[in-house]
C-alpha atoms as a PDB file:
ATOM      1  CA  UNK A   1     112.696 119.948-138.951  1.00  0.00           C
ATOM      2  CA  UNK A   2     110.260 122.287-138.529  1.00  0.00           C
ATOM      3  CA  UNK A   3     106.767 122.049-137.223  1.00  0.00           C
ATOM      4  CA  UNK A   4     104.622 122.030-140.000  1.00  0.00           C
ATOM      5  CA  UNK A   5     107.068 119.240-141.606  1.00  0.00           C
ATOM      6  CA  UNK A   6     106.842 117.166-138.828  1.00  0.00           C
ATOM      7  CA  UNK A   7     103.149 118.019-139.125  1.00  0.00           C
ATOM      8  CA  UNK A   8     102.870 116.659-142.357  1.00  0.00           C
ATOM      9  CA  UNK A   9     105.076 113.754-141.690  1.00  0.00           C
ATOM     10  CA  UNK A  10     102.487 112.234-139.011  1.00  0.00           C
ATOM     11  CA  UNK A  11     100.054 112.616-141.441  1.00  0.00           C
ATOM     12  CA  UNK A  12     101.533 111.038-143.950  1.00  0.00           C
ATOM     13  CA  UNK A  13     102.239 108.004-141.703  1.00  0.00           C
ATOM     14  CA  UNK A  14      99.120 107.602-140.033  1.00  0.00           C
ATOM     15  CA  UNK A  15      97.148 108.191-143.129  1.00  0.00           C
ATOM     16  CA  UNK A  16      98.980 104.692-144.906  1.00  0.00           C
ATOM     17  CA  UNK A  17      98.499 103.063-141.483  1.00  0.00           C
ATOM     18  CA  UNK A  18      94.854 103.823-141.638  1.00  0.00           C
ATOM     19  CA  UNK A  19      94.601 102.065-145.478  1.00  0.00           C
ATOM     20  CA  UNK A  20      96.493  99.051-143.853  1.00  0.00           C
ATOM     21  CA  UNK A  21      93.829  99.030-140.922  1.00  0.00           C
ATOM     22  CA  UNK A  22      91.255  99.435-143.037  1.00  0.00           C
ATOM     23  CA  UNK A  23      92.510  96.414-145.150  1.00  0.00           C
ATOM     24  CA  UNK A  24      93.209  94.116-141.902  1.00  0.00           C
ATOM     25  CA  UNK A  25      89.403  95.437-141.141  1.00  0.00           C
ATOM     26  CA  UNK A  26      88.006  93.816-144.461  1.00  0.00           C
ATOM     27  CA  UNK A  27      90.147  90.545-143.998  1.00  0.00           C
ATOM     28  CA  UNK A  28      88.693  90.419-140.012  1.00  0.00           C
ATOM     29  CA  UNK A  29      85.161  90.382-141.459  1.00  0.00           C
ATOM     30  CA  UNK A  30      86.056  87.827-144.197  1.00  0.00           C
ATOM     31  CA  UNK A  31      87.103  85.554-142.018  1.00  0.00           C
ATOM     32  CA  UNK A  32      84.304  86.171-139.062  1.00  0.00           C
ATOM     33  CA  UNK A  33      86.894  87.355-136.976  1.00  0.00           C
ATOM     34  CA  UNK A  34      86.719  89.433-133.767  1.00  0.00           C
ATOM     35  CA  UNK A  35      89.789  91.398-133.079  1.00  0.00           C
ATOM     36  CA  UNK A  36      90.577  93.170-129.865  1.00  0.00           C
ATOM     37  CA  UNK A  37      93.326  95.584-129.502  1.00  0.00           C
ATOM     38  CA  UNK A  38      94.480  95.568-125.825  1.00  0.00           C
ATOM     39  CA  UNK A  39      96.337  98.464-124.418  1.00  0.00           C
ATOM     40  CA  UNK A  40      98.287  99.204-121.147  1.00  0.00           C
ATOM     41  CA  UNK A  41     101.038 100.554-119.576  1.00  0.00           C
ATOM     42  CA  UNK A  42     103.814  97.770-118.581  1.00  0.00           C
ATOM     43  CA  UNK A  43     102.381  95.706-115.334  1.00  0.00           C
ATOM     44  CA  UNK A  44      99.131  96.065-116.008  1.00  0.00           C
ATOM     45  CA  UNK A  45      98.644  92.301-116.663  1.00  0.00           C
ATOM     46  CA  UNK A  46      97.689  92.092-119.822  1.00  0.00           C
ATOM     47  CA  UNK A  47      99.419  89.186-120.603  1.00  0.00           C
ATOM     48  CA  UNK A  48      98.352  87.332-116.963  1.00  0.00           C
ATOM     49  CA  UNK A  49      94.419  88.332-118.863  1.00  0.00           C
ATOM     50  CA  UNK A  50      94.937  87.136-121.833  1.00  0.00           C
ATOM     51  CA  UNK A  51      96.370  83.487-120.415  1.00  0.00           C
ATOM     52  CA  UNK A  52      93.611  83.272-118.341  1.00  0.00           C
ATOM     53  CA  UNK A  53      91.101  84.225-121.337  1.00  0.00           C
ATOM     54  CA  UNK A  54      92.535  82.267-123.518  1.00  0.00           C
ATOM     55  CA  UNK A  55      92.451  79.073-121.392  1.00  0.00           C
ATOM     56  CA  UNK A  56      89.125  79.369-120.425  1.00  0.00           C
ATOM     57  CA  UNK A  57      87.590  79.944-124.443  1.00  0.00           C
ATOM     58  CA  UNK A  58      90.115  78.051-126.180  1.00  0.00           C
ATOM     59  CA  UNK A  59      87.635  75.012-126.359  1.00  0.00           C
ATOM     60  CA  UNK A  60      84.598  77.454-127.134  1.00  0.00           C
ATOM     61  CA  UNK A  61      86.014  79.247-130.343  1.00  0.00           C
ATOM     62  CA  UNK A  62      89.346  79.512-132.567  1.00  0.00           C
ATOM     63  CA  UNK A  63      91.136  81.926-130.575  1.00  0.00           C
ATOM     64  CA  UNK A  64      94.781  83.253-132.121  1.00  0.00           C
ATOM     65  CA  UNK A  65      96.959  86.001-130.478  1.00  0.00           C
ATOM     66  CA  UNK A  66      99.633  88.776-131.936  1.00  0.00           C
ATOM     67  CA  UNK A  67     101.909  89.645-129.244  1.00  0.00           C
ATOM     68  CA  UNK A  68     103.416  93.127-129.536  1.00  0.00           C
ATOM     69  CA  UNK A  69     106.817  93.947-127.353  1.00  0.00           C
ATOM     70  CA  UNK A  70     110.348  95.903-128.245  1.00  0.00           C
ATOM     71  CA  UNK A  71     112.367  92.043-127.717  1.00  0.00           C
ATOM     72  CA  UNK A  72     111.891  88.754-126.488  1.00  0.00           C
ATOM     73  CA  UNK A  73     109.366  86.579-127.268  1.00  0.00           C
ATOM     74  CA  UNK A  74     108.156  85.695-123.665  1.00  0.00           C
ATOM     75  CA  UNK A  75     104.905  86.973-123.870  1.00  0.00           C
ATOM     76  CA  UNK A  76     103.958  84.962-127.365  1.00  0.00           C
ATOM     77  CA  UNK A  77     105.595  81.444-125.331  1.00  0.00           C
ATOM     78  CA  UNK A  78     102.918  81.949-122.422  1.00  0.00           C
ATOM     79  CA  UNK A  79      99.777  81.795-124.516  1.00  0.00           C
ATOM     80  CA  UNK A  80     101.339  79.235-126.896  1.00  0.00           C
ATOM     81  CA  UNK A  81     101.791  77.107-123.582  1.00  0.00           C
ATOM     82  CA  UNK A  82      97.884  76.972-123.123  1.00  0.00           C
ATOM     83  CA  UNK A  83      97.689  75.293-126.496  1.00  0.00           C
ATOM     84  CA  UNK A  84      96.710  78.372-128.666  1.00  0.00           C
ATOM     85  CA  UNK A  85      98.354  79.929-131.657  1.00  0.00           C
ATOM     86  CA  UNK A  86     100.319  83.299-130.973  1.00  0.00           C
ATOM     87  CA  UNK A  87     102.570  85.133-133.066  1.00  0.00           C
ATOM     88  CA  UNK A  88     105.440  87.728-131.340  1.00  0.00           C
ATOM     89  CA  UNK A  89     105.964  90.734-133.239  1.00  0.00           C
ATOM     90  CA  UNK A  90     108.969  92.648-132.319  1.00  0.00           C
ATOM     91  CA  UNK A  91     109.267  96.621-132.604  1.00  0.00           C
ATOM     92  CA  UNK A  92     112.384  97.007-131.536  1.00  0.00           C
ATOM     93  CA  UNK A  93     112.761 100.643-130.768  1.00  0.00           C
ATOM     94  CA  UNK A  94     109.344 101.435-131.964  1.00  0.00           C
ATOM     95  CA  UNK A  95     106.632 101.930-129.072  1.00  0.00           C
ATOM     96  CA  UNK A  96     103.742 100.427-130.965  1.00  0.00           C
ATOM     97  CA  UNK A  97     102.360  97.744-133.186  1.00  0.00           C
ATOM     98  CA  UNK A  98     101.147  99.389-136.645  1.00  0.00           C
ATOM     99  CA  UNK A  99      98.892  98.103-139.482  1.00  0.00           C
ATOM    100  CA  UNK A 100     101.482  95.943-141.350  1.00  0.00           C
ATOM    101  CA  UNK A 101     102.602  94.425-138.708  1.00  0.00           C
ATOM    102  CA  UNK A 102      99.740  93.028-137.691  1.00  0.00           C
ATOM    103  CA  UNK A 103      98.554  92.533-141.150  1.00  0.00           C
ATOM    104  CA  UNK A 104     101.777  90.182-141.781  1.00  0.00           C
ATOM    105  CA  UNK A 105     101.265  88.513-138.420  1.00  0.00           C
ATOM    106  CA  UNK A 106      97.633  87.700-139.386  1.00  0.00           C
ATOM    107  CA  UNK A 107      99.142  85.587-142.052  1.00  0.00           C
ATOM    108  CA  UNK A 108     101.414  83.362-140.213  1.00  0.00           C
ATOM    109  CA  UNK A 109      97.884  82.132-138.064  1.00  0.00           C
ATOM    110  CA  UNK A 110      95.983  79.401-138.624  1.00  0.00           C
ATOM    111  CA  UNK A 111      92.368  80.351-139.893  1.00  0.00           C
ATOM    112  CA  UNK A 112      90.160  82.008-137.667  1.00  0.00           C
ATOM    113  CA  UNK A 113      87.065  81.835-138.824  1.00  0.00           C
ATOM    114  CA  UNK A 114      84.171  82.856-136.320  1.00  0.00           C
ATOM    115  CA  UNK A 115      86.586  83.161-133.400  1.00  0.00           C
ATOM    116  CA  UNK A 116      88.489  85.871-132.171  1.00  0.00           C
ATOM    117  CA  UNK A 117      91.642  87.621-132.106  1.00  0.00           C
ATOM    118  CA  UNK A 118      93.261  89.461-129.401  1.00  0.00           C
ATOM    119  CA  UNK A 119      96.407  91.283-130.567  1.00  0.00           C
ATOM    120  CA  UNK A 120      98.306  92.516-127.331  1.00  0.00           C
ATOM    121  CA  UNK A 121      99.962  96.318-128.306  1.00  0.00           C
ATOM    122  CA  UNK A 122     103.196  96.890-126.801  1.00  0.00           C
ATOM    123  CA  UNK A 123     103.396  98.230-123.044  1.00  0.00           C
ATOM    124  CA  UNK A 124     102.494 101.835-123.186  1.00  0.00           C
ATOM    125  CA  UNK A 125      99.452 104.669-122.793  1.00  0.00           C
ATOM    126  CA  UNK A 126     100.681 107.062-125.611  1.00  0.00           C
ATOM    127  CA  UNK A 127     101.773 106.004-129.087  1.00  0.00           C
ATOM    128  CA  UNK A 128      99.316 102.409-129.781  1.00  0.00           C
ATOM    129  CA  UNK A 129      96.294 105.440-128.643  1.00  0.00           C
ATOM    130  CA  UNK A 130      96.661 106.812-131.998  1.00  0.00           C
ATOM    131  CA  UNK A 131      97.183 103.779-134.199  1.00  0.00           C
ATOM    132  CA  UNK A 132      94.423 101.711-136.117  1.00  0.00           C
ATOM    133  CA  UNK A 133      94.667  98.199-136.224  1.00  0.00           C
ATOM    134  CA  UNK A 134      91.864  96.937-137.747  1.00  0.00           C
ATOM    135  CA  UNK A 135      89.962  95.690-134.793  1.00  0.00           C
ATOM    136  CA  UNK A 136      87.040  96.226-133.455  1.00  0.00           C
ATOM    137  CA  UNK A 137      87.886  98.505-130.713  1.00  0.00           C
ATOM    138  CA  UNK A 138      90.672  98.790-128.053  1.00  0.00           C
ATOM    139  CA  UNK A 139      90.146  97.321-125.127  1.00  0.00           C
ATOM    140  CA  UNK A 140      93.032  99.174-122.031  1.00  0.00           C
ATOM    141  CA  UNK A 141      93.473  97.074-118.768  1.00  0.00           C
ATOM    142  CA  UNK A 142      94.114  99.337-116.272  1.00  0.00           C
ATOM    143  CA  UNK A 143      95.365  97.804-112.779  1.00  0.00           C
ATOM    144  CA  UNK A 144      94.909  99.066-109.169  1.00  0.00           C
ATOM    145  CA  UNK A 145      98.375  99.600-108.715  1.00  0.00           C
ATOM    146  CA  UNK A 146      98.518 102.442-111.238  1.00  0.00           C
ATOM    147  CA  UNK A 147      96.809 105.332-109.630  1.00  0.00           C
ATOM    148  CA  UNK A 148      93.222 106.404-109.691  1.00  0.00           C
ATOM    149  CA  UNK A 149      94.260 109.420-112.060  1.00  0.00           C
ATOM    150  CA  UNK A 150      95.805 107.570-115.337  1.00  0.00           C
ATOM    151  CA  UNK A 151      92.245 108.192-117.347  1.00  0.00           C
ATOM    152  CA  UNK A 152      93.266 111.452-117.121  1.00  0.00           C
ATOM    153  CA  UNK A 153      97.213 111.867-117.309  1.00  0.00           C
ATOM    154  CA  UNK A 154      96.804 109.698-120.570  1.00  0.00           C
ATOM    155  CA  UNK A 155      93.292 110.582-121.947  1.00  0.00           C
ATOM    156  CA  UNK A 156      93.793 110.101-125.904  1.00  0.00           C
ATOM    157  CA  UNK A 157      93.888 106.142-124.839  1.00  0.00           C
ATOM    158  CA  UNK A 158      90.978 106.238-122.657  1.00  0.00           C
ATOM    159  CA  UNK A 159      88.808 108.366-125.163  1.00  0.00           C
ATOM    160  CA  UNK A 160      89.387 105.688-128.004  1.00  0.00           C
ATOM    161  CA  UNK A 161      89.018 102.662-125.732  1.00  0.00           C
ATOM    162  CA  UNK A 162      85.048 100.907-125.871  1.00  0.00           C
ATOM    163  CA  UNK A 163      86.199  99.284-122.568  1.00  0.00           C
ATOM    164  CA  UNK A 164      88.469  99.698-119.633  1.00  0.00           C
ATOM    165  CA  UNK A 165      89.172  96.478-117.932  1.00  0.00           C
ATOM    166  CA  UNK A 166      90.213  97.331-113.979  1.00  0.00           C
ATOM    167  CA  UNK A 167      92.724  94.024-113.496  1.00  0.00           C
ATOM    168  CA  UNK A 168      94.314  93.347-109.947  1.00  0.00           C
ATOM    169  CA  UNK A 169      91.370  94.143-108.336  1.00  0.00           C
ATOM    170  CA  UNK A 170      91.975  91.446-105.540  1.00  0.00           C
ATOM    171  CA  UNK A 171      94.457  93.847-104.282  1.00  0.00           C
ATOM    172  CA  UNK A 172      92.228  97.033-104.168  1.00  0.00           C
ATOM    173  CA  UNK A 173      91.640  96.791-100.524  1.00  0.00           C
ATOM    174  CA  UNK A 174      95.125  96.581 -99.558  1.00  0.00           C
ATOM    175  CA  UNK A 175      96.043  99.689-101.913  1.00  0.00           C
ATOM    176  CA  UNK A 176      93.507 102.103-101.109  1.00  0.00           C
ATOM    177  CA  UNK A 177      92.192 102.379-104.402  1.00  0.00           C
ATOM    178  CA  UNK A 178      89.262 104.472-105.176  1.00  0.00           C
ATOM    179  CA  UNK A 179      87.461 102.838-107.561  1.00  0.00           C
ATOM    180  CA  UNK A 180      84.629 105.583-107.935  1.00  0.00           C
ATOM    181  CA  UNK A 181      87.163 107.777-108.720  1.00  0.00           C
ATOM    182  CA  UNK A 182      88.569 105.759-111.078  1.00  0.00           C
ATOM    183  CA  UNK A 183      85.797 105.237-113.279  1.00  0.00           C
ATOM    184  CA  UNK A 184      84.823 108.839-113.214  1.00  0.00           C
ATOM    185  CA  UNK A 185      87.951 109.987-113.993  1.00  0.00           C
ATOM    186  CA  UNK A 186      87.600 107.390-117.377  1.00  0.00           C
ATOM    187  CA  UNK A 187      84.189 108.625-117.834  1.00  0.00           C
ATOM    188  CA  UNK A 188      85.013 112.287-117.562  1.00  0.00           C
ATOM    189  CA  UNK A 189      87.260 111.491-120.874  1.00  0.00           C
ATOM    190  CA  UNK A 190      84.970 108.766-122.196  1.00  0.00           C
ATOM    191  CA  UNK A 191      81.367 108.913-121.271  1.00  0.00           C
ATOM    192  CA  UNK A 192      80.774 105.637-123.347  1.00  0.00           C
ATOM    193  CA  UNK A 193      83.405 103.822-121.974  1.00  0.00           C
ATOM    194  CA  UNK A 194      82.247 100.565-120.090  1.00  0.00           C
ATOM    195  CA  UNK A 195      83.836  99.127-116.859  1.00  0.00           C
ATOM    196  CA  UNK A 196      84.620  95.990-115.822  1.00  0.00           C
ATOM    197  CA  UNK A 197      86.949  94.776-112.669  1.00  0.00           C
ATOM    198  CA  UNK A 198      88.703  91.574-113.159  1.00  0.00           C
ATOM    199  CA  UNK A 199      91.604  89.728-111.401  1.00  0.00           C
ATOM    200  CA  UNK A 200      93.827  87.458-113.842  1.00  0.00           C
ATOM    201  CA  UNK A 201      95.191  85.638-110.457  1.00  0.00           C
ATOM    202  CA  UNK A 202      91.462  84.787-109.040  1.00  0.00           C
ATOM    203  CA  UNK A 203      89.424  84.995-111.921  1.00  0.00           C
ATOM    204  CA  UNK A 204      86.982  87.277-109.967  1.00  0.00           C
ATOM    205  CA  UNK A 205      84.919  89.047-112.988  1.00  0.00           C
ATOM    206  CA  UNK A 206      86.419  86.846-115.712  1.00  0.00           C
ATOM    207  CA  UNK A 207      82.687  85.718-116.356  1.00  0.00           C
ATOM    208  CA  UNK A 208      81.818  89.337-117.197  1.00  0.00           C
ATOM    209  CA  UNK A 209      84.071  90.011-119.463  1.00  0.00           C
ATOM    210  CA  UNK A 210      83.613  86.726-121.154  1.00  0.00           C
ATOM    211  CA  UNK A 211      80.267  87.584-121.533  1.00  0.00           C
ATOM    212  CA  UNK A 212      80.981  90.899-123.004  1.00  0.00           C
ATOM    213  CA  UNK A 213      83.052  89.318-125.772  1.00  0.00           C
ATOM    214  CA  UNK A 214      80.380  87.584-126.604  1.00  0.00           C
ATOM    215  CA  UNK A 215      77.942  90.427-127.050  1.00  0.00           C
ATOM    216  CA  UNK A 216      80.618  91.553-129.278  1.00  0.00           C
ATOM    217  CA  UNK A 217      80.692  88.714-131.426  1.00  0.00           C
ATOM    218  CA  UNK A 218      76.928  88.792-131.652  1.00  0.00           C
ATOM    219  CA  UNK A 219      76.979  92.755-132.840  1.00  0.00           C
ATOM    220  CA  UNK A 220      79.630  91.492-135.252  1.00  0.00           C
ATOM    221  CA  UNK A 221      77.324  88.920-136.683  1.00  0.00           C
ATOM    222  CA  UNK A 222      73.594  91.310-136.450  1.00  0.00           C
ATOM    223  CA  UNK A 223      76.159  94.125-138.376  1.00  0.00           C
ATOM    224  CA  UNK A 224      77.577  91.643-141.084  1.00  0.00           C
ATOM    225  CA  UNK A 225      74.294  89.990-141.953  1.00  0.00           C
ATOM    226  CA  UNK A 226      72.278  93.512-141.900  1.00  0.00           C
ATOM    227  CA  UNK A 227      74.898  94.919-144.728  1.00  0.00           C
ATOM    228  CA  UNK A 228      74.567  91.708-146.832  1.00  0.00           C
ATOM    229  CA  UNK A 229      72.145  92.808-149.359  1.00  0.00           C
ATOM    230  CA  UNK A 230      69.014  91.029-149.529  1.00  0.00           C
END
């Protein structure tokens, strides 16, 4: 195939995932929903976050979850075990969730309304970087094992990412991790990009990033009532 067909072919693909996204996007602001596309290479600990998040806001707002992997349905069992919804979505060969899928998965929740939904992308910095969802923005956890230089080895996911969540910090003195460097690096691709360091085994800056949520959720709500006409 040659270039300019394979060209064309992305094209073609992304531009009917970005109707899809755009769709999800209306249905999200129907419903007063929040959605959250996290993003990470494999280990990061997304799923050890989202556990944590989830049992700690469960009881404050509906919470559902869309887990995205190639197999099993692991991922999906450990947030249904803290008592909220969560729907596995398996790509199979396929490095990413896209549009539909979520858009189908959406379906099989219970209704959201006014709480949030965190749809966990399948384990990798490259392909989810360039596919819309519908949320709100991505959100990539980044861990201290990884090395301080992923912002800029894998800079298309940093760039579209509103926040970069620094998990595992509880082990940064034992690693030699610069952290400095590290958010440089992310704000060298990203100069909006905000920062947070967490731990999803301590809870150390789990308040923070609660707290940012809920900023969100109130932007969601100033935006929504603002384009109501009056």
């Amino acid at each position: 195939m040659s270039a300019d067909r394979i060209i064309q072919v992305e094209r073609d693909i992304l531009g009917k995932n970005n109707k899809l996204a755009d769709n999800n996007r209306k249905r999200f602001r129907a419903d007063d929903v929040l959605a959250f596309n996290l993003v990470s290479s494999p280990g990061a600990g997304k799923t050890s976050l989202l556990v944590r998040a989830v049992s700690d806001l469960k009881d404050s707002f509906p919470i559902g979850v869309i887990e995205g992997d190639q197999q099993t349905s692991n991922d999906a069992e450990r947030i249904r075990a803290t008592g909220a919804p969560a729907i596995q979505v398996n790509t199979g060969k396929g490095c990413h969730l896209d549009a539909a899928m979520v858009g189908e998965a959406y379906e099989r929740l219970p209704w959201l309304n006014g709480g949030v939904l965190f749809i966990e992308n399948v384990g990798n910095l490259v392909c989810p970087a360039a596919f819309d969802l519908g949320e709100a923005c991505k959100i990539v956890v980044f861990s201290t094992t990884e090395g301080e230089d992923k912002p800029l080895k894998y800079p298309d996911m940093f760039a579209v990412s509103a926040l970069m969540l620094i998990n595992k910090i509880d082990l940064a003195p034992v690693l030699d991790f610069d952290l400095a460097r590290t958010i440089e690096y992310a704000r060298r691709v990203n100069p909006k990009i905000e920062v947070l360091t967490v731990s999803a085994r301590t809870g150390e800056g789990l308040a923070a990033f609660y707290s940012w949520i809920r900023k969100q959720a109130a932007k969601m709500r100033t935006a929504s009532a603002d384009a109501v006409p009056g």
